[in-house]
N, C-alpha and C. Protein backbone atom coordinates (compact mmCIF):
# COMPACT_ATOMS: atom_id res chain seq x y z
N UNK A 1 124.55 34.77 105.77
CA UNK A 1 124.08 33.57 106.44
C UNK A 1 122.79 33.05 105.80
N UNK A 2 121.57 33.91 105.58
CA UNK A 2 120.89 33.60 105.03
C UNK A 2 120.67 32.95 103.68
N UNK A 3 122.12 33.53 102.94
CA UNK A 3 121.88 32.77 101.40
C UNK A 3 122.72 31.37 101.55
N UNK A 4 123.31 30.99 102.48
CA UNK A 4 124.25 29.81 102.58
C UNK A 4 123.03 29.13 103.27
N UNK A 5 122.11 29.13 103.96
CA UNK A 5 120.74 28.40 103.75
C UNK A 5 119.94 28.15 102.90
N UNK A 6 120.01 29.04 102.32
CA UNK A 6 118.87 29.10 101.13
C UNK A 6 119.40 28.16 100.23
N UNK A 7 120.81 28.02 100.16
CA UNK A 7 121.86 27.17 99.24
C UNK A 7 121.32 25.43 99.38
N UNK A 8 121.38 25.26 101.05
CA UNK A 8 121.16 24.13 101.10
C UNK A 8 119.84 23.80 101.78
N UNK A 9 119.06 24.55 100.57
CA UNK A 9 117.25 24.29 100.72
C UNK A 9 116.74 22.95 100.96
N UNK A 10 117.32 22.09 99.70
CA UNK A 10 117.04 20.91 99.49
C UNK A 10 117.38 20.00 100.72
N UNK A 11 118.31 20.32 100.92
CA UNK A 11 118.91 19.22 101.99
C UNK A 11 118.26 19.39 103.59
N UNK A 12 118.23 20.71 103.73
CA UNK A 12 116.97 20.99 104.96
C UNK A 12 115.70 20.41 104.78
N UNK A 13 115.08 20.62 103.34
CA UNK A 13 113.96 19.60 103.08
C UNK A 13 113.85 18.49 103.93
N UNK A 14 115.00 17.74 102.90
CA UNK A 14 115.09 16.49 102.89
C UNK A 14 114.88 15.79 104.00
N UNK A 15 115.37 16.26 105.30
CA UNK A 15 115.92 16.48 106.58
C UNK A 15 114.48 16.08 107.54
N UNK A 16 114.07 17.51 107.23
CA UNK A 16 112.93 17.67 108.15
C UNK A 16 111.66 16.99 107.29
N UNK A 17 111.97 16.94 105.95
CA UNK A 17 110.70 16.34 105.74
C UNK A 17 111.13 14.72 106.59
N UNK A 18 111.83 13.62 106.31
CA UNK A 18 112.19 12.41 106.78
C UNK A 18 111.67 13.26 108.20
N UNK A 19 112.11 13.69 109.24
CA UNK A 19 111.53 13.45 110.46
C UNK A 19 109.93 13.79 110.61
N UNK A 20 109.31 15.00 109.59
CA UNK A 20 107.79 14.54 109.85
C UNK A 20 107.16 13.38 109.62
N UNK A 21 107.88 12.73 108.91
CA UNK A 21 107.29 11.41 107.91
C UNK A 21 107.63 10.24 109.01
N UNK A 22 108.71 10.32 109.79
CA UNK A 22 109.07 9.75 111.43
C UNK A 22 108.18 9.92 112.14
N UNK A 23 107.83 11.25 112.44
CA UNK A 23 106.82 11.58 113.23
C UNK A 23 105.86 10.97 113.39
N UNK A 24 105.19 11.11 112.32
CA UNK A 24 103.67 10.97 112.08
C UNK A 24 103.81 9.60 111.78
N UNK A 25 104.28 8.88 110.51
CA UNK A 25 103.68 7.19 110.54
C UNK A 25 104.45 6.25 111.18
N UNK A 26 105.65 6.79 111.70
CA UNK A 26 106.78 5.93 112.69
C UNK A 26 106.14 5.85 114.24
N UNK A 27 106.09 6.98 114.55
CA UNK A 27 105.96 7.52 115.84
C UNK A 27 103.94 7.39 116.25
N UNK A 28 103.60 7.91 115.58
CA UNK A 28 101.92 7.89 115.34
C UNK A 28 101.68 9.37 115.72
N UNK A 29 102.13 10.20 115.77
CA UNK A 29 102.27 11.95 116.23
C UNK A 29 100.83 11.94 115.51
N UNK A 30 100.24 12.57 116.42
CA UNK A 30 98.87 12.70 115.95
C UNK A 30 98.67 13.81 114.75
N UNK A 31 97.94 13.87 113.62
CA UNK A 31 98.40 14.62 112.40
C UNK A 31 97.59 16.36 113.07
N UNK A 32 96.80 16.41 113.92
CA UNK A 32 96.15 16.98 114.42
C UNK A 32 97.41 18.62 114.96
N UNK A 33 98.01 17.78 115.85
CA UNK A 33 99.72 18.66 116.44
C UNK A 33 100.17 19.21 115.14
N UNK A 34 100.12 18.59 114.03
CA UNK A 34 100.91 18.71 113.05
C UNK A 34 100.31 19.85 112.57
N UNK A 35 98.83 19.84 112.55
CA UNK A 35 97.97 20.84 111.70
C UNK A 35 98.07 22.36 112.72
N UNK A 36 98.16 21.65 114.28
CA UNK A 36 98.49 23.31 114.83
C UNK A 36 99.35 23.60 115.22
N UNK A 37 100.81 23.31 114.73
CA UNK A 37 102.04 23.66 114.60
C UNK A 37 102.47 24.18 113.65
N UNK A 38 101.75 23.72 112.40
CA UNK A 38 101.69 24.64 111.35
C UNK A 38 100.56 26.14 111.00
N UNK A 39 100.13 25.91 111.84
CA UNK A 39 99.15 27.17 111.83
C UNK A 39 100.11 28.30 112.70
N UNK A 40 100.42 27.61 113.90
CA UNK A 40 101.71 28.59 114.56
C UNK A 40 102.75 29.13 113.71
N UNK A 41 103.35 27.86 113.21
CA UNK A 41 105.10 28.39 112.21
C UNK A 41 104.06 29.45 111.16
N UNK A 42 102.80 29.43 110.36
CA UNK A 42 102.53 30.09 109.77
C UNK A 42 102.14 31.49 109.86
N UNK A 43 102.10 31.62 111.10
CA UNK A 43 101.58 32.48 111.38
C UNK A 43 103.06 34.13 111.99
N UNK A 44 104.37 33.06 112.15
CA UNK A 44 105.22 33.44 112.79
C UNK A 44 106.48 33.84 110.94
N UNK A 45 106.46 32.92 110.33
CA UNK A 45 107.30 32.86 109.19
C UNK A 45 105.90 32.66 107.66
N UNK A 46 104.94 32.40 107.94
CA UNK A 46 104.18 32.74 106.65
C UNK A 46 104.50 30.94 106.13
N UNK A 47 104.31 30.97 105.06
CA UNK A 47 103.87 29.78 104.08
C UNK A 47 105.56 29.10 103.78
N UNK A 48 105.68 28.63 104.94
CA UNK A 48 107.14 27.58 104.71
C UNK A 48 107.30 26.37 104.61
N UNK A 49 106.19 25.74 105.16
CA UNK A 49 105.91 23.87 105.35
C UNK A 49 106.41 24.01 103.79
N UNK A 50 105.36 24.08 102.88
CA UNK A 50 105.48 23.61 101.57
C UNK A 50 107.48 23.11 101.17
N UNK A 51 107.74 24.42 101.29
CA UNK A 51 109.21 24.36 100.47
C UNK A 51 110.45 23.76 101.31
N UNK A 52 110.08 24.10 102.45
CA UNK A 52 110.75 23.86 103.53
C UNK A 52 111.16 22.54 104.33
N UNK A 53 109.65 21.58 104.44
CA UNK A 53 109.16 20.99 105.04
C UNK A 53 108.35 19.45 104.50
N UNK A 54 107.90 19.70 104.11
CA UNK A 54 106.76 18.71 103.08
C UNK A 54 107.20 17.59 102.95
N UNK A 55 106.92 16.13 103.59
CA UNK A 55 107.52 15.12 102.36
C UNK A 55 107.36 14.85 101.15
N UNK A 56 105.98 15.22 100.75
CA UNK A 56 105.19 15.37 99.43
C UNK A 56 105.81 16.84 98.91
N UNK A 57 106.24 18.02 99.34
CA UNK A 57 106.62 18.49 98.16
C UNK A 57 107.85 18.21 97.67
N UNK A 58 108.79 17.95 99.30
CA UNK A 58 110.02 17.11 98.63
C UNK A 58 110.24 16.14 97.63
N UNK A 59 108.64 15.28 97.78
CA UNK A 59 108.91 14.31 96.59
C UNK A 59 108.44 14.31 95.28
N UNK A 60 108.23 15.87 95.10
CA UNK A 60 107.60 16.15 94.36
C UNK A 60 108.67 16.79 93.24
N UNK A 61 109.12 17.76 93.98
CA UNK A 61 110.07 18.29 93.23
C UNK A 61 111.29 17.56 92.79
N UNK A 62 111.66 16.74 93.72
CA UNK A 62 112.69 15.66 93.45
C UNK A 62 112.08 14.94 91.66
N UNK A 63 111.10 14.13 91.83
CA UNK A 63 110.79 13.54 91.01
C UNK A 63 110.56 14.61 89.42
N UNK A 64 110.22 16.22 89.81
CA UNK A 64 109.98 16.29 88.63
C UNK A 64 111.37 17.11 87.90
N UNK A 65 112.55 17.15 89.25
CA UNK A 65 114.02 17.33 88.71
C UNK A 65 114.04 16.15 87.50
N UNK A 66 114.10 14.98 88.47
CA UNK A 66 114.31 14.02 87.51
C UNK A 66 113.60 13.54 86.20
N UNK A 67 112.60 14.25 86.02
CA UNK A 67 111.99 14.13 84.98
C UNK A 67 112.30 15.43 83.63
N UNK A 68 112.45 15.92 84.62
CA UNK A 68 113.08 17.43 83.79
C UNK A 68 112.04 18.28 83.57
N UNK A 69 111.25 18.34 84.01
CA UNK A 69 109.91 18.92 83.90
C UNK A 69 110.47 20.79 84.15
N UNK A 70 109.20 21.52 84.05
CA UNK A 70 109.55 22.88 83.91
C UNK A 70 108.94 22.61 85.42
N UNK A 71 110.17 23.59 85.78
CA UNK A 71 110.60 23.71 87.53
C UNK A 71 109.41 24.72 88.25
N UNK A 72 109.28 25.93 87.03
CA UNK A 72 108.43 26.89 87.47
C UNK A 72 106.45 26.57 87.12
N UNK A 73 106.42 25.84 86.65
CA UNK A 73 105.13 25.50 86.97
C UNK A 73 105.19 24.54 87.33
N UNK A 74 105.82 23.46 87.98
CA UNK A 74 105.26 22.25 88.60
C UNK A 74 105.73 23.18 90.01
N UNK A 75 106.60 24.09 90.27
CA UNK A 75 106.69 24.73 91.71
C UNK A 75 105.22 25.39 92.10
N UNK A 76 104.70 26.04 90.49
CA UNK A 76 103.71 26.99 90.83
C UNK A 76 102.05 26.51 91.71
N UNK A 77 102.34 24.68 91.16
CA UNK A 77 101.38 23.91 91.15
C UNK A 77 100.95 23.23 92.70
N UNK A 78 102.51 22.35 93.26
CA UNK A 78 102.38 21.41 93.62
C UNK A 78 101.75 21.80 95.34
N UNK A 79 102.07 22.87 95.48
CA UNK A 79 101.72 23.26 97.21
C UNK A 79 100.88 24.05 97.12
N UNK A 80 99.79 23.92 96.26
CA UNK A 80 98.49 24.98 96.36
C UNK A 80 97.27 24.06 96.64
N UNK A 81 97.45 22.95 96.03
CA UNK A 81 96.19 21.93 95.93
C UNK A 81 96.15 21.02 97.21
N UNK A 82 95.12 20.65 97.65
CA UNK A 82 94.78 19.75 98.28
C UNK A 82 95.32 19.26 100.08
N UNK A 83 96.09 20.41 100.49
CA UNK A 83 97.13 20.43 101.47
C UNK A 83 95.84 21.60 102.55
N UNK A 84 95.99 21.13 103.76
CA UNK A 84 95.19 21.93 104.23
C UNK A 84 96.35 23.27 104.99
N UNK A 85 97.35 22.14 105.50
CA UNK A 85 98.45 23.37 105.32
C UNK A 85 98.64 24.31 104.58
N UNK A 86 99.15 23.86 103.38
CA UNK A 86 98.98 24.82 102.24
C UNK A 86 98.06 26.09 102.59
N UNK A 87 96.60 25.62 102.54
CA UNK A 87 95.88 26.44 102.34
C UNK A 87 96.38 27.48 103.56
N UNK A 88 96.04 26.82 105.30
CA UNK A 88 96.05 27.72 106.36
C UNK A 88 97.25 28.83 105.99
N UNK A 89 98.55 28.03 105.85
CA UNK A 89 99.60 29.26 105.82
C UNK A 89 99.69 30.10 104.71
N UNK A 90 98.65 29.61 103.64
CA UNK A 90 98.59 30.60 102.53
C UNK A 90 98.55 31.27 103.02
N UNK A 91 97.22 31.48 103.40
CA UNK A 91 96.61 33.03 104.25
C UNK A 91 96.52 33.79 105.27
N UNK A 92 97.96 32.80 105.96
CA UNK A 92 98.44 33.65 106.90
C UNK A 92 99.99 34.40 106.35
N UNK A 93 99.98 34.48 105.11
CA UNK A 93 101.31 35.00 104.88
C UNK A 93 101.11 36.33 104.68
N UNK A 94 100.29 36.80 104.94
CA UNK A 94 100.11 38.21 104.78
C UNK A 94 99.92 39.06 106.16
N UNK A 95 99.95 38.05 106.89
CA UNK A 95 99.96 38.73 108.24
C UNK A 95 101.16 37.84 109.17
N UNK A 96 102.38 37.44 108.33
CA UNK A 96 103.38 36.75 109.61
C UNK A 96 103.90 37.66 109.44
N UNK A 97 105.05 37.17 110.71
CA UNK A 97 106.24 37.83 111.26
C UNK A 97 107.27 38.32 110.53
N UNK A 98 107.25 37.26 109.70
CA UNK A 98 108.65 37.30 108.89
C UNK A 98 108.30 37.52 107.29
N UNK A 99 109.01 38.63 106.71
CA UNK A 99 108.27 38.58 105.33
C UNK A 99 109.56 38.83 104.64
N UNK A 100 109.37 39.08 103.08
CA UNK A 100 110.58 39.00 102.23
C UNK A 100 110.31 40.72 102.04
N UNK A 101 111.62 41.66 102.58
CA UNK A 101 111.02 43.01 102.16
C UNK A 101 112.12 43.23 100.78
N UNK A 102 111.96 44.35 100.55
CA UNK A 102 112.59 44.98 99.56
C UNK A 102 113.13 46.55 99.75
N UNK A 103 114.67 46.82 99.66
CA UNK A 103 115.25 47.82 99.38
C UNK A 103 115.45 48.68 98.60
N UNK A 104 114.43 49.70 98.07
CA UNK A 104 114.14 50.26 96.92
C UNK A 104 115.68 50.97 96.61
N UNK A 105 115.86 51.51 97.46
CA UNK A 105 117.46 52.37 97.21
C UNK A 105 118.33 51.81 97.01
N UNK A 106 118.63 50.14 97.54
CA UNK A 106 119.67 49.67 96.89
C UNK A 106 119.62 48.76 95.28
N UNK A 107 117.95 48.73 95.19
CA UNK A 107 117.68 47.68 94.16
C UNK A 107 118.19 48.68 92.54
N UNK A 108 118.65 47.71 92.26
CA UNK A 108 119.31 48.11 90.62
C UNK A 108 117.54 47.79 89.31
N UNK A 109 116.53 47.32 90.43
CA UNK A 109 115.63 47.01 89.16
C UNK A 109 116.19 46.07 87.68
N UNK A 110 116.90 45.28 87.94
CA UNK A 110 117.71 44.18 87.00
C UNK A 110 116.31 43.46 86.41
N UNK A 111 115.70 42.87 87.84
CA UNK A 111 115.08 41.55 87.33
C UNK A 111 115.26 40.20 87.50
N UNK A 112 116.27 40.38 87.96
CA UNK A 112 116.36 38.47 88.15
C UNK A 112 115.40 37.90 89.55
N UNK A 113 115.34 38.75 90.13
CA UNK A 113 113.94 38.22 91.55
C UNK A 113 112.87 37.71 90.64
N UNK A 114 112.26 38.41 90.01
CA UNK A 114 110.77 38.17 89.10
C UNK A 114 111.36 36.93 87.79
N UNK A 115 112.44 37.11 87.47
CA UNK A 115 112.99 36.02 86.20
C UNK A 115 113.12 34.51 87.18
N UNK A 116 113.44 34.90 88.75
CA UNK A 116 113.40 33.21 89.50
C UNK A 116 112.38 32.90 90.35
N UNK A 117 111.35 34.06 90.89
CA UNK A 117 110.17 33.91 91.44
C UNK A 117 109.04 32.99 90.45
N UNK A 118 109.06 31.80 90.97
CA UNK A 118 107.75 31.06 89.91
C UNK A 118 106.69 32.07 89.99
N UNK A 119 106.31 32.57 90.89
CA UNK A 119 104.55 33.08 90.64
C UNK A 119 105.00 34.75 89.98
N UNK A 120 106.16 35.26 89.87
CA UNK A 120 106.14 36.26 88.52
C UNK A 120 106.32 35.90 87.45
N UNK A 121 106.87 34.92 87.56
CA UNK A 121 107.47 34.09 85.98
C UNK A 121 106.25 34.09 85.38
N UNK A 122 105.43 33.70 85.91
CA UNK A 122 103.95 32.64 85.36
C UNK A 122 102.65 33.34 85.86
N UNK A 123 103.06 34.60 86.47
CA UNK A 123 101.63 35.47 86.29
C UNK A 123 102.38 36.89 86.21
N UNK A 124 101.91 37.34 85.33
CA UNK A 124 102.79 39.11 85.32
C UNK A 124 101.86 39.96 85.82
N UNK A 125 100.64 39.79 86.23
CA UNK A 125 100.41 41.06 87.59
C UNK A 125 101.19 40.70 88.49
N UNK A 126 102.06 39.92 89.10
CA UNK A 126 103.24 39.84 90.11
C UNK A 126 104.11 40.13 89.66
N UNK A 127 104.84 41.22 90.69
CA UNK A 127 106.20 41.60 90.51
C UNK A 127 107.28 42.22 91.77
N UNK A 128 108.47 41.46 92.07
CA UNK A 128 109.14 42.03 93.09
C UNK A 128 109.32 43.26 93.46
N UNK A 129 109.65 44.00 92.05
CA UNK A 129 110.27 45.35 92.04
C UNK A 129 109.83 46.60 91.30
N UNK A 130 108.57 45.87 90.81
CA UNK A 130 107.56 47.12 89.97
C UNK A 130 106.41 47.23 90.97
N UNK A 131 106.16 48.73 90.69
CA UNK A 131 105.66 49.45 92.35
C UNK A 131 103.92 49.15 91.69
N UNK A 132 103.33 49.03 90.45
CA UNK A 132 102.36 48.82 90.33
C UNK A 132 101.69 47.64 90.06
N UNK A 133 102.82 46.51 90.33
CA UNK A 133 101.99 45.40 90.27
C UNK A 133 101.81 44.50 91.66
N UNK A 134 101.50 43.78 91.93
CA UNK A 134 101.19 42.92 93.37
C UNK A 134 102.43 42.06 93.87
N UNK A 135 102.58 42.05 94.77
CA UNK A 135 103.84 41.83 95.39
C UNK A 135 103.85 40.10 95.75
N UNK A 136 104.41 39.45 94.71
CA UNK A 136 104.57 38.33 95.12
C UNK A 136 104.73 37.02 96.30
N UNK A 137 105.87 37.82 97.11
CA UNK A 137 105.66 37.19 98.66
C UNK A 137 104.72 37.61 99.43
N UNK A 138 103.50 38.42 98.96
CA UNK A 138 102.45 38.31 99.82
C UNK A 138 101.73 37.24 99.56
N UNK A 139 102.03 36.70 98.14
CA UNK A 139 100.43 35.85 97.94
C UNK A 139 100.33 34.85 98.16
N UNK A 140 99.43 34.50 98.69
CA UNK A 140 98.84 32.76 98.91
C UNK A 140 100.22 32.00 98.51
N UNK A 141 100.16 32.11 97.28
CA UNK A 141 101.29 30.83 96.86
C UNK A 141 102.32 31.06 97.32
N UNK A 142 102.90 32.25 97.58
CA UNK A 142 104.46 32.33 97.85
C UNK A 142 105.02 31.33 99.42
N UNK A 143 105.59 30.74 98.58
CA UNK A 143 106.27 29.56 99.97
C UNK A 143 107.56 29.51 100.26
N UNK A 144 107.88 30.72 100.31
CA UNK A 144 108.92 31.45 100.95
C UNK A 144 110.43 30.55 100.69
N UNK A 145 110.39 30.37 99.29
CA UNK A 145 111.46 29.33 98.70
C UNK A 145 112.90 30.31 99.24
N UNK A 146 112.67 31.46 99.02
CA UNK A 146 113.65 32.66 99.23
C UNK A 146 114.76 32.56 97.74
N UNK A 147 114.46 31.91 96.75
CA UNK A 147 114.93 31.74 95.77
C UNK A 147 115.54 33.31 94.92
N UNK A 148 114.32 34.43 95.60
CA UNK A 148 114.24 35.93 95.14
C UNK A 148 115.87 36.45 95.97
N UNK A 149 115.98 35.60 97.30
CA UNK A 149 116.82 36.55 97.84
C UNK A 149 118.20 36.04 97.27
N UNK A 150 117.83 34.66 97.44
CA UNK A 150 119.69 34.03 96.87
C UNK A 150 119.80 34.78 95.74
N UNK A 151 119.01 35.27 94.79
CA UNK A 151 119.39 35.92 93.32
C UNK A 151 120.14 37.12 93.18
N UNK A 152 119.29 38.05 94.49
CA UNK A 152 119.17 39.34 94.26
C UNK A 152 121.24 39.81 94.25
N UNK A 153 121.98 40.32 93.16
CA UNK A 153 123.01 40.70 93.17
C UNK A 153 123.42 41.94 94.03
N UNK A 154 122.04 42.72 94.43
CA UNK A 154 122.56 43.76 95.50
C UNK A 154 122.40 43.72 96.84
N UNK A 155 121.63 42.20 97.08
CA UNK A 155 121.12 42.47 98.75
C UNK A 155 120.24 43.29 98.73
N UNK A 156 119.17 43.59 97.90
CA UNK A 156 118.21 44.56 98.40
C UNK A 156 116.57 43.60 98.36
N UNK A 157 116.75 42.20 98.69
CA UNK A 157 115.96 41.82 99.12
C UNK A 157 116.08 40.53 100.20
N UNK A 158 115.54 40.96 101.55
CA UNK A 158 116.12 40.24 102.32
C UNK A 158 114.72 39.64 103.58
N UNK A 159 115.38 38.64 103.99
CA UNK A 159 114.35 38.30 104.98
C UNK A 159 114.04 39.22 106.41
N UNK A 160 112.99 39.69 106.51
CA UNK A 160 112.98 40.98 107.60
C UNK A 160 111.83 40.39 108.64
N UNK A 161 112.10 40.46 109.98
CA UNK A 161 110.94 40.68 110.79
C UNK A 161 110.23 41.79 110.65
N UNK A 162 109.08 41.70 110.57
CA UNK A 162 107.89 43.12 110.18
C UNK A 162 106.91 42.98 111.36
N UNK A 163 106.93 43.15 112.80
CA UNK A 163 106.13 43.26 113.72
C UNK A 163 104.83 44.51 113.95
C-alpha cells in the first residue's frame, strides 16, 4: 500500500498543494493556522509539507522536470531555503512519530536506497545502510519523499511508527 502511494507522489502533490494555495489566497486561511498545522503534521510524520505538500515545491520540481535539470540537486536544494516550514519540520524530524526504519536482516546492502536518496547521492557521510555513516532520514533535509522505500527490492525499508 505504501509503495502504490509513493507511486502517485506527484499527483498527491499536486492535489493538496492546489487546495493550500485555495486555502490561503482563495479562502484568506490565515497563513498563521498554516504555520501551526505544520508544526503539528511535523511533529507527528517529520518533514513532509516540502515533498508532499508545497505549491512552491510542486512548482518547483515540475518546472525543473521540464527543464531537465539534475533532479538530485535541485531536490537537495529547493525545500531547505527560505521556508519557515521547511526549517520547523526540519528539526522536528528527528523526534516524529513516523520515521523511515531499516531491516538489517532482510537488507541485501545493494544500494539503490543511497543511489535514489538525494542527500546520499550528494553528501557521502549519509548513508541508508552503512552502520558508520549518518542516517539520512534523520536529517534536516530529509522530506520524507519515501523514494528509499519505493526502491528498496527487499522491503527492508519501510515506513514505521517509532513512539
Amino acid at each position: 500500500m505504501v509503495k502504490k502511494i509513493i507511486a502517485q507522489r506527484k499527483i498527491i502533490q499536486m492535489l493538496v498543494a492546489i487546495g493550500v494555495y485555495q486555502l490561503v489566497f482563495v479562502m484568506g486561511f490565515n497563513l498563521f493556522y498554516l504555520l501551526a498545522a505544520s508544526i503539528l503534521l511535523g511533529g507527528i510524520l517529520g518533514k513532509t509539507f516540502c515533498r508532499w505538500m508545497c505549491p512552491i515545491g510542486f512548482l518547483s520540481e515540475t518546472i525543473n522536470t521540464l527543464r531537465g535539470k539534475d533532479q538530485k540537486a535541485s531536490l537537495y536544494n529547493y525545500h531547505k531555503v527560505g521556508c519557515p516550514i521547511a526549517w520547523i519540520q526540519g528539526y522536528l524530524n528527528k523526534i516524529s512519530f513516523v520515521k523511515i526504519k531499516l531491516d538489517s536482516k532482510s537488507c541485501t546492502r545493494c544500494g539503490a536506497c543511497d543511489n535514489i536518496c538525494y542527500i546520499s547521492a550528494l553528501n557521502k557521510d549519509y548513508s541508508l545502510i552503512k552502520a558508520a555513516k549518518l542516517d539520512p532520514a534523520l536529517s534536516y533535509r530529509c522530506s520524507k519523499c519515501l523514494d528509499c522505500v519505493a526502491v528498496c527490492p527487499t522491503g527492508s525499508l519501510s515506513l514505521k511508527l517509532d513512539i
